[in-house]
Protein backbone atom coordinates (compact mmCIF):
# COMPACT_ATOMS: atom_id res chain seq x y z
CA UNK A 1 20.12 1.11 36.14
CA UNK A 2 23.32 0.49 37.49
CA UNK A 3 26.91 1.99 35.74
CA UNK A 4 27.68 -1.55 34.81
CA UNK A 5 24.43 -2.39 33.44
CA UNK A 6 24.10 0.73 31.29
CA UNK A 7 27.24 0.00 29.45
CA UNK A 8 26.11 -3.49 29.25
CA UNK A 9 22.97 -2.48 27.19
CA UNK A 10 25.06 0.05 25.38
CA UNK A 11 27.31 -2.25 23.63
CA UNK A 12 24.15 -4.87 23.16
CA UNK A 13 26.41 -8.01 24.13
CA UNK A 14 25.29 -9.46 27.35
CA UNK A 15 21.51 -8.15 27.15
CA UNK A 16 19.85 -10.89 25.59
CA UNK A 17 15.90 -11.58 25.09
CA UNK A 18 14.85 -14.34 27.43
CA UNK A 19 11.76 -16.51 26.49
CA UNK A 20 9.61 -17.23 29.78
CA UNK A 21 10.98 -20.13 30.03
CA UNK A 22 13.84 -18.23 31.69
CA UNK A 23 16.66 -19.55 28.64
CA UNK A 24 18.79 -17.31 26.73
CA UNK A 25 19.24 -18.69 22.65
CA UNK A 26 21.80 -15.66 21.85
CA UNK A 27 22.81 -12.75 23.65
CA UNK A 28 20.96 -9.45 21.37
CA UNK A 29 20.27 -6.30 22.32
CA UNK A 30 17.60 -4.75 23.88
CA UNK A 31 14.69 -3.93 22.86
CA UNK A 32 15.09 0.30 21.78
CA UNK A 33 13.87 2.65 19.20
CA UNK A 34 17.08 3.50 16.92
CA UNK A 35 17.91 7.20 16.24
CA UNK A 36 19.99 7.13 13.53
CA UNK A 37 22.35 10.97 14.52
CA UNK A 38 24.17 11.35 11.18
CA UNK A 39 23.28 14.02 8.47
CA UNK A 40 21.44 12.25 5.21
CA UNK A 41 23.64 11.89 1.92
CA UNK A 42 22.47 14.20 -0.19
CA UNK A 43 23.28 13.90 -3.87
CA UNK A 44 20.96 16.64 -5.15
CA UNK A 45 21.84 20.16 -4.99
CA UNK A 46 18.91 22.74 -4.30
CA UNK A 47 18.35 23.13 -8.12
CA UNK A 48 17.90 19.19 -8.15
CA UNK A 49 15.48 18.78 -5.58
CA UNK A 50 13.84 21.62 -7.12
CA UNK A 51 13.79 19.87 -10.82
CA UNK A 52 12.43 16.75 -9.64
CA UNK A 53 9.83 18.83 -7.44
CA UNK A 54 8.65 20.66 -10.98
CA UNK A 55 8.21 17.88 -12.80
CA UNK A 56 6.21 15.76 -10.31
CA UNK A 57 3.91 18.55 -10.48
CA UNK A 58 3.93 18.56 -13.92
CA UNK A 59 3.29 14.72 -14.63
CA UNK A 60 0.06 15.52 -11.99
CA UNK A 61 -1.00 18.79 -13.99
CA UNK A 62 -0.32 18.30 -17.57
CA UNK A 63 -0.28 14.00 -17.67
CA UNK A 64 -2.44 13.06 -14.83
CA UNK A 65 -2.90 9.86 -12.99
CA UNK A 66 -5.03 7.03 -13.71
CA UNK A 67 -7.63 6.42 -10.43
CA UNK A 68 -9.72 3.46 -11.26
CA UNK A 69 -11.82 3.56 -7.58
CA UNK A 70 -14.68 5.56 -8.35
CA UNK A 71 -15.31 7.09 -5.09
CA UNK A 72 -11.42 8.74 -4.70
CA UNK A 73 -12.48 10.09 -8.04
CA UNK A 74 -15.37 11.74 -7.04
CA UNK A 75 -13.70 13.47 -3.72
CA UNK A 76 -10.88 14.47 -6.52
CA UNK A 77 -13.54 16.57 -8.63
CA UNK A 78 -14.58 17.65 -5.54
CA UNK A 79 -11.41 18.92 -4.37
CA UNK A 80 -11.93 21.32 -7.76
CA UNK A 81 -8.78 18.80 -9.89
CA UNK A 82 -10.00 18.02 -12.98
CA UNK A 83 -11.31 14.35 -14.28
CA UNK A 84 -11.78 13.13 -17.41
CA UNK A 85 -13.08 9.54 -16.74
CA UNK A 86 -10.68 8.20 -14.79
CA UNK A 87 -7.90 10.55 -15.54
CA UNK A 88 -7.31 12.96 -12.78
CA UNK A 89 -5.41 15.91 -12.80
CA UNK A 90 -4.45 18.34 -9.96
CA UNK A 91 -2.28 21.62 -9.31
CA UNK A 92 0.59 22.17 -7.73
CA UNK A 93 -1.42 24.86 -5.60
CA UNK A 94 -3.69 22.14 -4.48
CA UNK A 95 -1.28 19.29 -3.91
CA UNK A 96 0.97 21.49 -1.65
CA UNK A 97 -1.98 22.59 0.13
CA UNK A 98 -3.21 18.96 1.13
CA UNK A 99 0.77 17.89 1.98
CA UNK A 100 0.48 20.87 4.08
CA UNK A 101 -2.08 19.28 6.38
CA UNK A 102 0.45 15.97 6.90
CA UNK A 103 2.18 15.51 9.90
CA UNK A 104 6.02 15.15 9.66
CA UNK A 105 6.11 12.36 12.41
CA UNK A 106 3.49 9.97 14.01
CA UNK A 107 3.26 7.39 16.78
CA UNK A 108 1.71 3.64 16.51
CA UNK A 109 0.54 2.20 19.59
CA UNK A 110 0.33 -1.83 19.87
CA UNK A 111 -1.29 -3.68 22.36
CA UNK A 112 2.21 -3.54 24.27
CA UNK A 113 2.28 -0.15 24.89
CA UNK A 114 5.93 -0.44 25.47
CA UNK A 115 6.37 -1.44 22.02
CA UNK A 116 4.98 2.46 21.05
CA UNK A 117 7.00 3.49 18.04
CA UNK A 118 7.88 6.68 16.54
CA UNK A 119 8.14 7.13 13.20
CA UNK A 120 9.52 10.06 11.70
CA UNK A 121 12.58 12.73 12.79
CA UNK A 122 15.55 10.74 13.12
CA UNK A 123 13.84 7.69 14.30
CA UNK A 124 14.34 4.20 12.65
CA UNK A 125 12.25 1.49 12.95
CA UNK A 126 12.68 -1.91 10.69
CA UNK A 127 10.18 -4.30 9.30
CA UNK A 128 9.97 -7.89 8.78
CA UNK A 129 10.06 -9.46 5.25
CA UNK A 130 6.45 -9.09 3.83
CA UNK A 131 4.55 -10.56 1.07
CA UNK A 132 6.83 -13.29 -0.82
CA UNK A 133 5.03 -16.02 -2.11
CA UNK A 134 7.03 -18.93 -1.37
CA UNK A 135 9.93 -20.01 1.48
CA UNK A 136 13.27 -21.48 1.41
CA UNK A 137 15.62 -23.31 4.45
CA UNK A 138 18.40 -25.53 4.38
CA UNK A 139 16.34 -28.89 5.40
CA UNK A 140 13.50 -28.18 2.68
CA UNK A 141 14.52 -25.78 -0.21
CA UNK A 142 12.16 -24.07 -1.85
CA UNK A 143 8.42 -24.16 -1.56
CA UNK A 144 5.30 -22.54 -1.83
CA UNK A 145 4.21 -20.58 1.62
CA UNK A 146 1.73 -22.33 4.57
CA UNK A 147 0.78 -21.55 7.30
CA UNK A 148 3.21 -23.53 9.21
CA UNK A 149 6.06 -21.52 8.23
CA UNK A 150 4.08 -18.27 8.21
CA UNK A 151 3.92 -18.82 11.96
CA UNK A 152 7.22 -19.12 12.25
CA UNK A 153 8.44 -16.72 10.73
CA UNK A 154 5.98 -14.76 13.64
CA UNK A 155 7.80 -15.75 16.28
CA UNK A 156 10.81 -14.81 14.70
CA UNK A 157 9.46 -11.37 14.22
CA UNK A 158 8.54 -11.50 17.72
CA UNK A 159 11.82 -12.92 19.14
CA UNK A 160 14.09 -10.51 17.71
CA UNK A 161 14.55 -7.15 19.51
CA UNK A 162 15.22 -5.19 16.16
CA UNK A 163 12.20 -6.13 14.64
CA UNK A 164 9.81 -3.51 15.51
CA UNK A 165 6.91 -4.01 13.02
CA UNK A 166 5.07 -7.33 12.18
CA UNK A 167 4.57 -6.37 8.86
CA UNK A 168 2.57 -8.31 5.90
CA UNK A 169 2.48 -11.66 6.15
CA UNK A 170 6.53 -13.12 5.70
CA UNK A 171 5.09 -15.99 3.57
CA UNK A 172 1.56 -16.06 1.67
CA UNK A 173 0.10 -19.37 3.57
CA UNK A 174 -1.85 -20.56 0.71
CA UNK A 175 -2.93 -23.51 2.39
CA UNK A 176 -5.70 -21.42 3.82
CA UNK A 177 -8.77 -20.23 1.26
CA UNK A 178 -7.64 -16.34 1.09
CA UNK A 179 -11.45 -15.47 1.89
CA UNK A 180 -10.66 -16.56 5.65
CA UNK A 181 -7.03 -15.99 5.12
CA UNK A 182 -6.74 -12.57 6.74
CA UNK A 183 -8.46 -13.66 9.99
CA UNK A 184 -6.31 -16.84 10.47
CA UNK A 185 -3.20 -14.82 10.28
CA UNK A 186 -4.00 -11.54 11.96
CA UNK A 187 -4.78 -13.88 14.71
CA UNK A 188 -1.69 -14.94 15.28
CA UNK A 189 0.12 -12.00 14.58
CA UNK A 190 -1.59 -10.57 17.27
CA UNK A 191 -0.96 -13.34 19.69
CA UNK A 192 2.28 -14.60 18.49
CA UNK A 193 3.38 -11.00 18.69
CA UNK A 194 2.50 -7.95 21.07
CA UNK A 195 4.17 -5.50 18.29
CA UNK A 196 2.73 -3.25 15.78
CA UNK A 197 0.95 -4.78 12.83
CA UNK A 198 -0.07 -4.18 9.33
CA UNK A 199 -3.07 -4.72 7.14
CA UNK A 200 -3.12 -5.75 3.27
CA UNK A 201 -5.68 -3.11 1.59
CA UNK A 202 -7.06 -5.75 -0.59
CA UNK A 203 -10.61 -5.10 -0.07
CA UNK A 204 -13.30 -3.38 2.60
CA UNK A 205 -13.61 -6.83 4.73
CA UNK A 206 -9.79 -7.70 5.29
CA UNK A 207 -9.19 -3.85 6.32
CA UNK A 208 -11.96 -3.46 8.65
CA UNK A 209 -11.79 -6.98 10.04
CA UNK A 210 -8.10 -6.12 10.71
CA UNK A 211 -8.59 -2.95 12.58
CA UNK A 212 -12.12 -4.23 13.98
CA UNK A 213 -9.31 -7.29 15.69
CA UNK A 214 -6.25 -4.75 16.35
CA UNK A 215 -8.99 -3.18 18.26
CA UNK A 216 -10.40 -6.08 20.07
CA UNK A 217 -6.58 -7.34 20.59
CA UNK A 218 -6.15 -4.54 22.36
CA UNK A 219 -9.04 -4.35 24.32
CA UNK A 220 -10.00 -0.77 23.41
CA UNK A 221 -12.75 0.90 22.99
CA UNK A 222 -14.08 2.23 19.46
CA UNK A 223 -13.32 5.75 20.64
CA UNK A 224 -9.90 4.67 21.95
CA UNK A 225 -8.73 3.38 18.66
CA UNK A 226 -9.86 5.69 16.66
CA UNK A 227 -7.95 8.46 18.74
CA UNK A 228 -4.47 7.16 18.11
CA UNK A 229 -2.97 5.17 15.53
CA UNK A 230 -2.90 1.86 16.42
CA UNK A 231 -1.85 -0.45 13.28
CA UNK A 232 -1.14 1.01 9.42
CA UNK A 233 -1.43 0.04 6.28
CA UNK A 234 1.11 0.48 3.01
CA UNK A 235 -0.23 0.60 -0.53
CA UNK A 236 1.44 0.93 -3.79
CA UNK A 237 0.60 2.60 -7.11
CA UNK A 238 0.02 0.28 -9.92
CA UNK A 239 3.69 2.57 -11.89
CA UNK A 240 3.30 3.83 -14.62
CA UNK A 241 0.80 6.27 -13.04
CA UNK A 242 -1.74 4.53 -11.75
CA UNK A 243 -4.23 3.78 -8.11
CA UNK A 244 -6.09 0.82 -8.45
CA UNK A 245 -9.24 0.46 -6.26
CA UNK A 246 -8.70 -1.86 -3.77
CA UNK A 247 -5.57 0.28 -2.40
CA UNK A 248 -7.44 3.69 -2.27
CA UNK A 249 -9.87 2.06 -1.06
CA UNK A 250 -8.25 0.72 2.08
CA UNK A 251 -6.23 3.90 2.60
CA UNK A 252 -9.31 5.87 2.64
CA UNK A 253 -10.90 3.88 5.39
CA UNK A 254 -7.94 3.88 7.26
CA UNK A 255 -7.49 7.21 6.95
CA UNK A 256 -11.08 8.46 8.54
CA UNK A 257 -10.21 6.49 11.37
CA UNK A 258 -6.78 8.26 12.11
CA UNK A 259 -4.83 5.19 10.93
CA UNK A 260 -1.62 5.57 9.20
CA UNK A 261 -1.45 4.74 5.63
CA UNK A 262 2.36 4.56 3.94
CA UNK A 263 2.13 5.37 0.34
CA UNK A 264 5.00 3.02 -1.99
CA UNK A 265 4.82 3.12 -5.34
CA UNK A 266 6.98 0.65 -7.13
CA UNK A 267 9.01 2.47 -9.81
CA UNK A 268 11.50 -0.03 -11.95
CA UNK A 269 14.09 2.02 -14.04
CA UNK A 270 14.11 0.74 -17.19
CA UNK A 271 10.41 -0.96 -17.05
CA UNK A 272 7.71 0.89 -15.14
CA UNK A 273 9.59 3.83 -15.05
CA UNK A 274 12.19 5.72 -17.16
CA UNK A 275 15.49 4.33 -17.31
CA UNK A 276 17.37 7.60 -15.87
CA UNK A 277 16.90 7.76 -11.88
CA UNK A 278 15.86 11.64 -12.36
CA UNK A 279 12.71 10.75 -14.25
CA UNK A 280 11.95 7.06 -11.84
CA UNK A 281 12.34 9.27 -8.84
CA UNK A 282 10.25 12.10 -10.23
CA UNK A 283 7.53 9.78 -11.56
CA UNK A 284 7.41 7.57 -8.17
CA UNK A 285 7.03 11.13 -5.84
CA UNK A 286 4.18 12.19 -8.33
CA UNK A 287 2.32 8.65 -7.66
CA UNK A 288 2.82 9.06 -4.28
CA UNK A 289 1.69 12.73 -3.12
CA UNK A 290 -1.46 12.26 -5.35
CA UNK A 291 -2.39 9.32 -3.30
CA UNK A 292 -1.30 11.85 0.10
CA UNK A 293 -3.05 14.55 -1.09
CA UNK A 294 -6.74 12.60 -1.39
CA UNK A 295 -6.00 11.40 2.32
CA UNK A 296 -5.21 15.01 3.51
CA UNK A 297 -8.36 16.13 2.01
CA UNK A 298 -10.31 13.61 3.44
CA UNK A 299 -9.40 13.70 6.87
CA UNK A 300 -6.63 16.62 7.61
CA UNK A 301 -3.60 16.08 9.52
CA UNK A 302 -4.11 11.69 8.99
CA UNK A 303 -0.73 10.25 9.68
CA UNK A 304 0.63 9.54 6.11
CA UNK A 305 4.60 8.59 4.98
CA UNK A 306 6.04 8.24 1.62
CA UNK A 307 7.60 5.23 0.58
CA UNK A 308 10.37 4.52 -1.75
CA UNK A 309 10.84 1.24 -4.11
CA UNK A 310 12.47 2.66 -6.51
CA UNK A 311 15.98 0.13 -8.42
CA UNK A 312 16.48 -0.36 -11.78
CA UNK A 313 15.78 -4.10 -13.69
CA UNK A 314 18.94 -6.41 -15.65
CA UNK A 315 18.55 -5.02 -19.04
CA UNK A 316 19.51 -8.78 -20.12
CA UNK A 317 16.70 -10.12 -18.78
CA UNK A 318 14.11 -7.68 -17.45
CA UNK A 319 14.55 -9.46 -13.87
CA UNK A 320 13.90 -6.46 -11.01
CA UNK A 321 17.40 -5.61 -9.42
CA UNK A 322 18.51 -4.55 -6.18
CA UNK A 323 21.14 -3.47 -3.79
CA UNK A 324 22.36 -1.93 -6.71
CA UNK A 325 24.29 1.77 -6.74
CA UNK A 326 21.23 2.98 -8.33
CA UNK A 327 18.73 1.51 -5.96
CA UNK A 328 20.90 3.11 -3.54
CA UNK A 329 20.90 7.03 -4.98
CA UNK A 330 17.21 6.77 -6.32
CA UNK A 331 16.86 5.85 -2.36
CA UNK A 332 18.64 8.62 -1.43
CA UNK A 333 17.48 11.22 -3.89
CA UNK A 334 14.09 10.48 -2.37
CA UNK A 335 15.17 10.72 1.33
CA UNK A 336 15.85 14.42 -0.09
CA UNK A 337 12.23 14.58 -1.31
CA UNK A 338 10.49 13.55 2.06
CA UNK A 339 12.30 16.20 4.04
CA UNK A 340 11.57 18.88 1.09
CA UNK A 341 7.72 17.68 1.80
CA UNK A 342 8.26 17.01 5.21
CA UNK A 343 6.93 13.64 5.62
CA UNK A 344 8.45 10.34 6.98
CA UNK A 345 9.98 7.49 4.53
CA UNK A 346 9.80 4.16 3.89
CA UNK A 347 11.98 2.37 2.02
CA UNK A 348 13.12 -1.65 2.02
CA UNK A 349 16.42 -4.22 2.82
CA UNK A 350 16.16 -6.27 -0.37
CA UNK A 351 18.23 -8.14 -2.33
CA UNK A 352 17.97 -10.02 -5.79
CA UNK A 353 19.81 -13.25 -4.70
CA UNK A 354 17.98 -16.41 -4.60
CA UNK A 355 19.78 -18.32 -1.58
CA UNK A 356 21.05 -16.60 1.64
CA UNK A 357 24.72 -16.40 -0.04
CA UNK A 358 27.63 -13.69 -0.66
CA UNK A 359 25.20 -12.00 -2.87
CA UNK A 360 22.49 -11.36 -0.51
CA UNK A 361 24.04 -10.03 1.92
CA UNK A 362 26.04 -7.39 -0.10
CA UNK A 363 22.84 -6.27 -2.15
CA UNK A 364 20.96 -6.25 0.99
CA UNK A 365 23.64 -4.29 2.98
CA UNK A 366 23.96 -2.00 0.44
CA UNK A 367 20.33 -1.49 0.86
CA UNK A 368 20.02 -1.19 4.52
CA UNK A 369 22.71 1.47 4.27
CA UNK A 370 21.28 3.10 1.47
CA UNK A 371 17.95 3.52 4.39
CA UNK A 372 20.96 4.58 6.91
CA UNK A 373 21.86 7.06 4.41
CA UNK A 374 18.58 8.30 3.13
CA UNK A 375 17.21 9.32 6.48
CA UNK A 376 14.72 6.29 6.26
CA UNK A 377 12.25 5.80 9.33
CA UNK A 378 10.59 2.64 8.23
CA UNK A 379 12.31 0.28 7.37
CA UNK A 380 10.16 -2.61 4.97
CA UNK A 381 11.73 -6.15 4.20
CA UNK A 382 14.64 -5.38 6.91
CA UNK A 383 14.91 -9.53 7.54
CA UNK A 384 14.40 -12.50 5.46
CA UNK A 385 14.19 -11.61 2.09
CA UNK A 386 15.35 -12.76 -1.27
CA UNK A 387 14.56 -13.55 -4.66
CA UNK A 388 13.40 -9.87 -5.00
CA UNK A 389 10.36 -10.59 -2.98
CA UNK A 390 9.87 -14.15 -3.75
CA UNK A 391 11.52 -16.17 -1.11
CA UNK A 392 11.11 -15.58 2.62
CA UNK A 393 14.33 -17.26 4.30
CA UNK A 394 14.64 -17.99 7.87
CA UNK A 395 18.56 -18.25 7.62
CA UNK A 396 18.48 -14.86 5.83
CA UNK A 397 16.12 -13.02 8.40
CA UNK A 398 18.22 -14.56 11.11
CA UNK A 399 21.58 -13.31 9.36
CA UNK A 400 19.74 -9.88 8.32
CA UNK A 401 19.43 -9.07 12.38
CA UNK A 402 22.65 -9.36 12.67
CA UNK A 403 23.50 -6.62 10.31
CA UNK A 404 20.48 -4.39 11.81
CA UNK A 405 22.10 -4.80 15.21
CA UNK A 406 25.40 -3.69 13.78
CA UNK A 407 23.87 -0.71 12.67
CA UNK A 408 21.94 0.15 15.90
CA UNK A 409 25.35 -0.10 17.70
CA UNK A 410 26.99 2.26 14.72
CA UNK A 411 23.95 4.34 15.82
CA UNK A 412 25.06 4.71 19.25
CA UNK A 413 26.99 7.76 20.97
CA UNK A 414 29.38 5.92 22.91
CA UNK A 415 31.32 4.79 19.91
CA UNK A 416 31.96 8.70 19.49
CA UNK A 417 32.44 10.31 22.86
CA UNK A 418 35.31 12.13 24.05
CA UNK A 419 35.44 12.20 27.53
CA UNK A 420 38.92 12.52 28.89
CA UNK A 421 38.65 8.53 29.84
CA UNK A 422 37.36 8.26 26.01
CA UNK A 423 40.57 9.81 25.21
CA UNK A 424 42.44 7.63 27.39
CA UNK A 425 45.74 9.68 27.22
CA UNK A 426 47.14 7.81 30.79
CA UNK A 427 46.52 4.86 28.96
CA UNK A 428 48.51 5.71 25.91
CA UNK A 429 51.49 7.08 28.00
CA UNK A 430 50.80 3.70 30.11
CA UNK A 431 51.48 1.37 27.22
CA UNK A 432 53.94 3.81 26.06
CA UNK A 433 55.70 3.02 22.54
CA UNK A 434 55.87 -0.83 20.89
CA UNK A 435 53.75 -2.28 23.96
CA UNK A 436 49.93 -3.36 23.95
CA UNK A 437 47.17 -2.90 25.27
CA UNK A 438 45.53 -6.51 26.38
CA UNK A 439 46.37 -5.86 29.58
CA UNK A 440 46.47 -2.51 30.68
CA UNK A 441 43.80 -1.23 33.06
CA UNK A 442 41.87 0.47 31.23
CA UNK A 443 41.29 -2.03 28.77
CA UNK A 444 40.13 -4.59 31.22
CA UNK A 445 37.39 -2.19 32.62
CA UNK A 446 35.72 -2.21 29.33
CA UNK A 447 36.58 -5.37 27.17
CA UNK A 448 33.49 -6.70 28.06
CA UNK A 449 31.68 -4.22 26.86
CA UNK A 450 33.99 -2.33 23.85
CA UNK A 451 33.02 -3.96 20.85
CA UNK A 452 29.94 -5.21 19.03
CA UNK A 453 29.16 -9.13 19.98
CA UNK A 454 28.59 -10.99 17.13
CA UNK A 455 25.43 -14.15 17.82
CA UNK A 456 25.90 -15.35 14.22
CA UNK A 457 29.69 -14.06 12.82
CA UNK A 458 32.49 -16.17 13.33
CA UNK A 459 35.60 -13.82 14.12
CA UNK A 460 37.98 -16.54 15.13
CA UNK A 461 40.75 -18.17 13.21
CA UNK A 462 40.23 -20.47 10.02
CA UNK A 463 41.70 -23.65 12.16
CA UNK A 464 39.32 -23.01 15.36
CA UNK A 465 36.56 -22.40 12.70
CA UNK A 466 36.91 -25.61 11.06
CA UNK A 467 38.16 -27.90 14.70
CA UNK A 468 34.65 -26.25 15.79
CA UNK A 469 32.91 -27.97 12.33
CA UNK A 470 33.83 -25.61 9.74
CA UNK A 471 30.18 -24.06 9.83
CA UNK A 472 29.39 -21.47 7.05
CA UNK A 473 27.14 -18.27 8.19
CA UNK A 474 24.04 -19.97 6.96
CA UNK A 475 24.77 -23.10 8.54
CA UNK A 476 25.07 -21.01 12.12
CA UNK A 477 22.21 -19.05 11.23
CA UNK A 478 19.44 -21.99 10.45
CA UNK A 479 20.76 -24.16 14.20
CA UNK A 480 19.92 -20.37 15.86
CA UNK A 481 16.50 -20.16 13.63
CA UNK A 482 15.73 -23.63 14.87
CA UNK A 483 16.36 -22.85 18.34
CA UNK A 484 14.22 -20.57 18.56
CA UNK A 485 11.03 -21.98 17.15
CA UNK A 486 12.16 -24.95 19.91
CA UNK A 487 12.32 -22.71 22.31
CA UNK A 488 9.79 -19.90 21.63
CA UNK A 489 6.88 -19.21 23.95
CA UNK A 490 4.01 -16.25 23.16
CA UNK A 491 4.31 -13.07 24.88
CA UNK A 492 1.80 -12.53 27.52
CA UNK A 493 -1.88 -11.46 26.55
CA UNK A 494 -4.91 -10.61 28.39
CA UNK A 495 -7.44 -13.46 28.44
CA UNK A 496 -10.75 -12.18 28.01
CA UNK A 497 -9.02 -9.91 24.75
CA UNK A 498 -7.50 -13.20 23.04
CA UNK A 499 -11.36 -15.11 23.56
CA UNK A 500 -13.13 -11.82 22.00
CA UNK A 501 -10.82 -12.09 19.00
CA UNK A 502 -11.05 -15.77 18.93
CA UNK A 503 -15.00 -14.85 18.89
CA UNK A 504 -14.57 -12.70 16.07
CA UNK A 505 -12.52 -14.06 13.86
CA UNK A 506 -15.30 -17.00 14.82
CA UNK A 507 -18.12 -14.98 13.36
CA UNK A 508 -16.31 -13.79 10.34
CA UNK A 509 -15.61 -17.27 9.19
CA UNK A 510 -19.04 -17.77 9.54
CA UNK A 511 -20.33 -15.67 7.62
CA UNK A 512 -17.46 -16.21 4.91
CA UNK A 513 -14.78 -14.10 5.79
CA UNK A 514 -14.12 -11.47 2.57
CA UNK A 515 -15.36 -11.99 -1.07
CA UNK A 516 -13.23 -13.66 -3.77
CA UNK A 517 -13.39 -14.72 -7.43
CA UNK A 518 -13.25 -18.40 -6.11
């Protein structure tokens, strides 16, 4: 790499993705693991970490939690924890032991090896929007999820450089029967994208048909996927104190086979949790190491993380909040709690605003620094999302990378070197008192390549703004969405994999895909 070229991809302005089609739709950076180098906010003291720490052991010794899949229930008694019905209870003894067993960092491989991601340590990865139930644009509003725009927001995903993770699915297409549902969209996730993806634990057929075609995507053998983790999957607690049984029993199966599982239960201050952020946080880490500690004594040493969703709800109106200060310290206080347990954390970039305005992006700033902050390594719901979890937004996942690249080029050392050229002293006695510094030499050998460079912010004056047509961020966000899907082509994918998983998912529909109610 040449001197000029390194700077170039330091700064993240002239880099740009390039569709094979050769065209450039905005400069971004390059593709790159972040590693975020400050020192997590800590709000606990030692004493605090150590309070919270009790009584998540206590709410698993003296209240227990509710497991309502048999078979986790039977490993439990097992283990030696005690069960009444479906009430399990363990010790701290025996939960410390199992955490003791997880690793503190993992790797997931994708089909693209060169899309290998770390995940733990200082690393940072960040995660499309997952799950909502319905999508909004400027052309059509509001509406329920399809397909269509489920595949869009996939190449999206795959466009963007900071997007490291196809997650869940960015819109629930429910123009496809959900027993055949799983196999239409893992497909093209894994052809619309060559990144890492995720499966729903929502039953034994949609988890192993998803790792049976992460597999076949890949072209791997059995052995070979089972020796590295390949794809994960993330399940939540059903808070207050509950596992229901189609999350265990996903995480178990992913589990024997060496597949990460991120555990994220959803803790709501006020609702599903207790109203002080002491008690949410304490309650959500007791949900989640129970669920760790049956996957550590299953299979030993299984990649596991810890997620965080802990916020707090309007106590007007009972609506689910975030963004908020005390989304951001409950996410913090729990960054303190992964790194007391050593294990890697999730936690999310969400927002409670209904329309990609003001309010979104402050609430989901505040929450994407909050995950700066915290120490966070996986980073859920980074781009696209609003309505807390609702709405999927193509103008807000579009407007979202643009913060995440911000904060990859916050991440980055040149912005704090001090090399004597750093310094620029000459320069300063150059310029000398009441002069400036457009034009001075040393300026012009790095203006290029100084500052962050903006694809959707508008930095220029109010009367070049509006001369230009007075667009407002969405506006400039939804022509660069649209451009894209124009212009998008599929990254590059060996043939005989793509016809085995067309063969599959083939077979599966034949035979019904997964059971519902309906």
């Amino acid at each position: 790499m040449t001197e000029e070229a390194g700077r170039r991809r330091r700064a993240g302005g002239r880099a740009g993705h390039k569709t094979r089609a050769g065209s450039d739709v905005i400069d971004q950076m390059p593709w790159r693991i972040p590693v975020n180098p400050d020192k997590p906010i800590e709000p606990l003291d030692a004493d605090g970490v150590q309070a919270i720490h009790r009584t998540a052991m206590r709410i698993l010794s003296d209240i227990g939690i509710e497991i309502l899949n048999p078979e986790a229930v039977a490993i439990f008694k097992q283990a030696g924890c005690r069960v009444n019905g479906e009430n399990v209870r363990m010790d701290e003894d025996f939960v410390m032991e199992m955490l003791g067993h997880a690793p503190d960092s993992f790797t997931i491989t994708p089909r693209n090896t060169d899309r290998e991601l770390i995940i733990g340590g200082k690393h940072m990865v960040f995660i499309n929007v997952s799950s909502p139930p319905n999508s909004w644009d400027m052309e059509r509003g509001k509406r329920s999820g399809d397909f269509a725009t489920f595949k869009e927001f996939m190449k999206l995903t795959q466009y963007f450089n900071c997007i490291h993770i196809a997650g869940g699915y960015p819109v629930e297409p429910i123009d496809i029967h959900p027993s055949i549902r799983h196999l239409d969209c893992l497909y093209e996730k894994l052809t619309l994208t060559d990144k890492v993806v995720h499966a729903y634990s929502l039953g034994a057929e949609r988890v192993e048909d998803v790792m049976e075609m992460t597999r076949l995507a890949g072209g791997l053998s059995h052995a070979e996927f089972d020796a590295r983790p390949r794809m994960y999957t993330n399940i939540n607690s059903v808070s207050p104190l509950k596992h229901d049984y189609p999350m265990l029993d996903g995480a178990m199966r992913l589990a024997r086979r060496g597949q990460p599982v991120i555990v994220t239960p959803f803790t709501l201050a006020g609702a599903m949790a207790p109203v002080t952020l002491a008690g949410a946080v304490a309650l959500s880490i007791a949900e989640a190491l129970s669920a760790i500690a049956l996957l550590q004594y299953i299979k030993p040493g299984c990649p596991v993380g810890i997620g965080t969703f802990t916020s707090n709800v309007d106590m007007k109106s009972g609506a689910p909040a975030f963004g908020t200060p005390e989304y951001m310290r409950a996410t913090q206080m729990t960054g303190q709690m992964a790194r007391y347990y050593k294990l890697p954390l999730r936690s999310s970039g969400v927002c409670a605003a209904n329309v990609p305005d003001g309010q979104a992006m402050w609430e989901t700033c505040n929450s994407l620094w909050a995950a700066v902050q915290s120490g966070t390594n996986m980073v859920y719901h980074a781009a696209g999302w609003l309505e807390g979890g609702l709405i999927a937004s193509p103008e807000k996942f579009v407007m979202d990378c643009e913060v995440l690249q911000m904060i990859q080029r916050y991440f980055e050392s040149a912005l704090t070197e001090t090399r004597d050229e750093d310094l620029a002293f000459d320069a300063i006695r150059e310029v000398g008192a009441g002069g400036h510094y457009f034009g001075c030499q040393h300026t012009q050998d790095r203006y290029q390549t100084a500052f962050y460079a903006p694809f959707v912010s508008d930095w220029r004056n109010y009367e070049a703004w509006q001369q230009d047509g007075g667009l407002w961020t969405q506006e400039r966000a939804h022509r660069i969405y649209k451009q894209i899907i124009g212009e998008f082509e599929p990254p590059e994918m060996n043939e005989d994999h793509r016809d085995d998983l067309a063969a599959f998912v083939a077979k599966r529909k034949e035979e019904g895909g997964a059971p519902t109610d309906f």
